[in-house]
N, C-alpha and C. Protein backbone atom coordinates (compact mmCIF):
# COMPACT_ATOMS: atom_id res chain seq x y z
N UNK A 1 167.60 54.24 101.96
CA UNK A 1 167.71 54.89 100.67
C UNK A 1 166.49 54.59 99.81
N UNK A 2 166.29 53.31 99.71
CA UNK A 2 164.52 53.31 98.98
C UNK A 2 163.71 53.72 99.09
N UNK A 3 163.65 53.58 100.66
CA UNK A 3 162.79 54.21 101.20
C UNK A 3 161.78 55.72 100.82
N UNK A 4 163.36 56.66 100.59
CA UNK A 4 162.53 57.72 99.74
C UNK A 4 162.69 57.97 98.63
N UNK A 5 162.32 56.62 97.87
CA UNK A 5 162.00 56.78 95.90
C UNK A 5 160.69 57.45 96.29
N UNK A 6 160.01 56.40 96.25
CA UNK A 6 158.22 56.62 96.29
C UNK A 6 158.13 56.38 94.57
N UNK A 7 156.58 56.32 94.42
CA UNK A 7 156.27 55.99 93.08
C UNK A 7 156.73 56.74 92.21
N UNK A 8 156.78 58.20 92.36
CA UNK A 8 157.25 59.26 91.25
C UNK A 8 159.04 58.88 90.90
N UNK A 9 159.61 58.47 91.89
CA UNK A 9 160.98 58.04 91.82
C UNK A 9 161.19 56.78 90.48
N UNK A 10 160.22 56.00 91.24
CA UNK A 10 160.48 54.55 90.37
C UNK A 10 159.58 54.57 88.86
N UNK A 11 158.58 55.46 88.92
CA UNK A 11 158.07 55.61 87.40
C UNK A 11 159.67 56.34 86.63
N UNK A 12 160.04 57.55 87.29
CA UNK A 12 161.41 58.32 86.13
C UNK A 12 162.38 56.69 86.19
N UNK A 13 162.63 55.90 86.94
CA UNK A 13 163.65 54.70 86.84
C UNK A 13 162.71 53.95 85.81
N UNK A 14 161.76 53.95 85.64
CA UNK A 14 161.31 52.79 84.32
C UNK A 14 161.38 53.42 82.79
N UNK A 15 160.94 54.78 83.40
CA UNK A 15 160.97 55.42 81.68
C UNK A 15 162.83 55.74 81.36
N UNK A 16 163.61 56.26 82.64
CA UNK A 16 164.98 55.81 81.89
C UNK A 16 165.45 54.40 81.54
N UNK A 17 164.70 53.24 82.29
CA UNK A 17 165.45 52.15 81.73
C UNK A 17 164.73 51.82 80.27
N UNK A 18 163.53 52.19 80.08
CA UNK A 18 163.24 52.22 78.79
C UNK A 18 163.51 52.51 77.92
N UNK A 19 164.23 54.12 77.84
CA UNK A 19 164.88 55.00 76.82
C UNK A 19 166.23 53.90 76.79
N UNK A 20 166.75 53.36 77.96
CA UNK A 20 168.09 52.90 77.61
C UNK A 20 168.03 51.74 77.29
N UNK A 21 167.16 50.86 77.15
CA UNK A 21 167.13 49.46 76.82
C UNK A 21 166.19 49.17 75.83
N UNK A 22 165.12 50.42 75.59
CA UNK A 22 164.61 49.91 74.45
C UNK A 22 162.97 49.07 74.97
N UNK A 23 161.64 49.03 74.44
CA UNK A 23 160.84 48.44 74.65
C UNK A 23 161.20 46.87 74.25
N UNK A 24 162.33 46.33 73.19
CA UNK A 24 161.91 45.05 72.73
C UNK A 24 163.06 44.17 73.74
N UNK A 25 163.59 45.22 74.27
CA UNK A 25 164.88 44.34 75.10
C UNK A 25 164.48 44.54 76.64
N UNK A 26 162.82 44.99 77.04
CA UNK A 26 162.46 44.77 78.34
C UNK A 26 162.35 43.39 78.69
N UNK A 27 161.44 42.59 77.99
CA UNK A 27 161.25 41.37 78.17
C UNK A 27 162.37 40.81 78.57
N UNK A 28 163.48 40.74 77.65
CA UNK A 28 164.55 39.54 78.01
C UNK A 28 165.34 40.36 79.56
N UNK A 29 165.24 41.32 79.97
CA UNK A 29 165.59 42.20 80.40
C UNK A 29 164.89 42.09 81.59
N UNK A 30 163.26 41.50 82.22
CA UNK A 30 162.95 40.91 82.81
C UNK A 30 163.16 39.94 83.96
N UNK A 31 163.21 38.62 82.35
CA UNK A 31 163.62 37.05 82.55
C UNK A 31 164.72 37.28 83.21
N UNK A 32 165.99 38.06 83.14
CA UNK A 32 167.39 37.68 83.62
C UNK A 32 167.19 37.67 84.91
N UNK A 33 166.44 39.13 85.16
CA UNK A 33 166.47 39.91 86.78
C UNK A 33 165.71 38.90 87.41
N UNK A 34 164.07 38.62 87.05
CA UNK A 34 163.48 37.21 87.61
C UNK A 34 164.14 35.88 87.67
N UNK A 35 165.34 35.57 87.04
CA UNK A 35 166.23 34.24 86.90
C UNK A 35 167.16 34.56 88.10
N UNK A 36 167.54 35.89 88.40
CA UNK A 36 168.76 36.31 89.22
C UNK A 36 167.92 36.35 90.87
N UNK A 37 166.98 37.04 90.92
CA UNK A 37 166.06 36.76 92.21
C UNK A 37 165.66 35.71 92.47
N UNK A 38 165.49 34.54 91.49
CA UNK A 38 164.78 33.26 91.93
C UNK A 38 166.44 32.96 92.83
N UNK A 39 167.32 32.65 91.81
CA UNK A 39 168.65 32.15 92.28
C UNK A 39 168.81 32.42 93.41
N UNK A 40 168.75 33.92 93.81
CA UNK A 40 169.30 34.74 95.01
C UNK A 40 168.84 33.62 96.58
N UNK A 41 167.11 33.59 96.14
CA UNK A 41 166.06 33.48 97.08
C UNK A 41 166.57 31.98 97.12
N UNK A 42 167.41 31.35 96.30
CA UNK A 42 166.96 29.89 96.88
C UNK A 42 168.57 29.59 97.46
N UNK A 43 169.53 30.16 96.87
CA UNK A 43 170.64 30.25 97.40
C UNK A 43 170.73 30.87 99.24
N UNK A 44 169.80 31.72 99.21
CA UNK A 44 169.38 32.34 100.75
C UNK A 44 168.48 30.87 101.74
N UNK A 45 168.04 30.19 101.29
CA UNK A 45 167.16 29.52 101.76
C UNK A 45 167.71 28.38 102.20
N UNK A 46 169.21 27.61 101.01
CA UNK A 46 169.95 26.72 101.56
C UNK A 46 171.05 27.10 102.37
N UNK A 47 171.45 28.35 102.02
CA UNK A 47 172.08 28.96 103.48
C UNK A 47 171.98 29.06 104.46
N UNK A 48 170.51 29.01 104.69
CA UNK A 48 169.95 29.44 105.98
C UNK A 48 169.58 27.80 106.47
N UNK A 49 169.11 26.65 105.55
CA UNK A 49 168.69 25.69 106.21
C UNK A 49 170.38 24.81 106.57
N UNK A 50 171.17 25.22 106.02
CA UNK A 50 172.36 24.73 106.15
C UNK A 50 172.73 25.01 107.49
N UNK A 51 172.63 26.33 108.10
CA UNK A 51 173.07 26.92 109.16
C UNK A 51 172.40 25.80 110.04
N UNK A 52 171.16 26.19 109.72
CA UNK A 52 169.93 25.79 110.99
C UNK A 52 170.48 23.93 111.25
N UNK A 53 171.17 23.30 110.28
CA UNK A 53 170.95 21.81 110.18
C UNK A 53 172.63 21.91 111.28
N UNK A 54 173.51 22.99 111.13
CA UNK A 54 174.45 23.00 111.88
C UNK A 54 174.33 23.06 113.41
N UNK A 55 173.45 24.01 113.79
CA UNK A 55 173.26 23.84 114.70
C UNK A 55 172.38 22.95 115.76
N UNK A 56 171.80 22.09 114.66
CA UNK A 56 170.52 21.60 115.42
C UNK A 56 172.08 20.25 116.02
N UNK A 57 172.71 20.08 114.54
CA UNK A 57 174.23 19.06 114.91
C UNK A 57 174.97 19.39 116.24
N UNK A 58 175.32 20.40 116.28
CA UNK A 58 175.98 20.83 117.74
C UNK A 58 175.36 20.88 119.08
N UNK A 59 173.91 21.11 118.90
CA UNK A 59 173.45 20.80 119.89
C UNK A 59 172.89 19.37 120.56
N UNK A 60 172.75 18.44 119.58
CA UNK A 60 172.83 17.14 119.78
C UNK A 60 174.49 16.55 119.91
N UNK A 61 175.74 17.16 119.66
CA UNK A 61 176.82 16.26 120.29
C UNK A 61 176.95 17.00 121.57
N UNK A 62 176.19 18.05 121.71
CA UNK A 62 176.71 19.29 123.17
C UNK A 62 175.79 18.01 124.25
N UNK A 63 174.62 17.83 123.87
CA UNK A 63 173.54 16.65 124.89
C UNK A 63 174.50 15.09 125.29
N UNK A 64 174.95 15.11 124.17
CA UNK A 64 175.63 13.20 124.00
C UNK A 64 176.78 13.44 124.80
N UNK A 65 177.52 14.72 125.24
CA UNK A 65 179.03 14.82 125.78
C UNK A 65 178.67 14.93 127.67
C-alpha cells in the first residue's frame, strides 16, 4: 500500500495534516511520533534480543542433556 503514495501522495498527506493540525501544533506533533518510534524501535530490539538469549538457553541445556 505505500508503496504507491510516491512523493505527490505524501506532499497532499502533509499539507492535509497541516490544514488539520495547524503550523504551531506540528512541532509538538513531531516530538510525540519521534517519542513513539524511538519506543517502538527499542521495544523491537529487546524483543528480539530476548528471543535470541532464549534460544541461545535451549540450546545449551539441549548440549548438557
Amino acid at each position: 500500500m505505500l508503496q504507491n503514495i510516491g512523493f505527490p501522495g505524501l506532499l497532499m498527506i502533509l499539507v492535509v495534516v497541516l490544514i488539520i493540525f495547524g503550523p504551531s501544533k506540528l512541532p509538538e506533533l513531531g516530538r510525540a511520533v519521534g517519542r513513539t518510534l524511538h519506543e517502538f524501535k527499542s521495544s523491537a530490539k529487546e524483543l528480539v534480543s530476548d528471543t535470541k538469549e532464549d534460544v541461545i538457553e535451549k540450546q545449551e541445556t539441549a548440549k548438557q542433556s
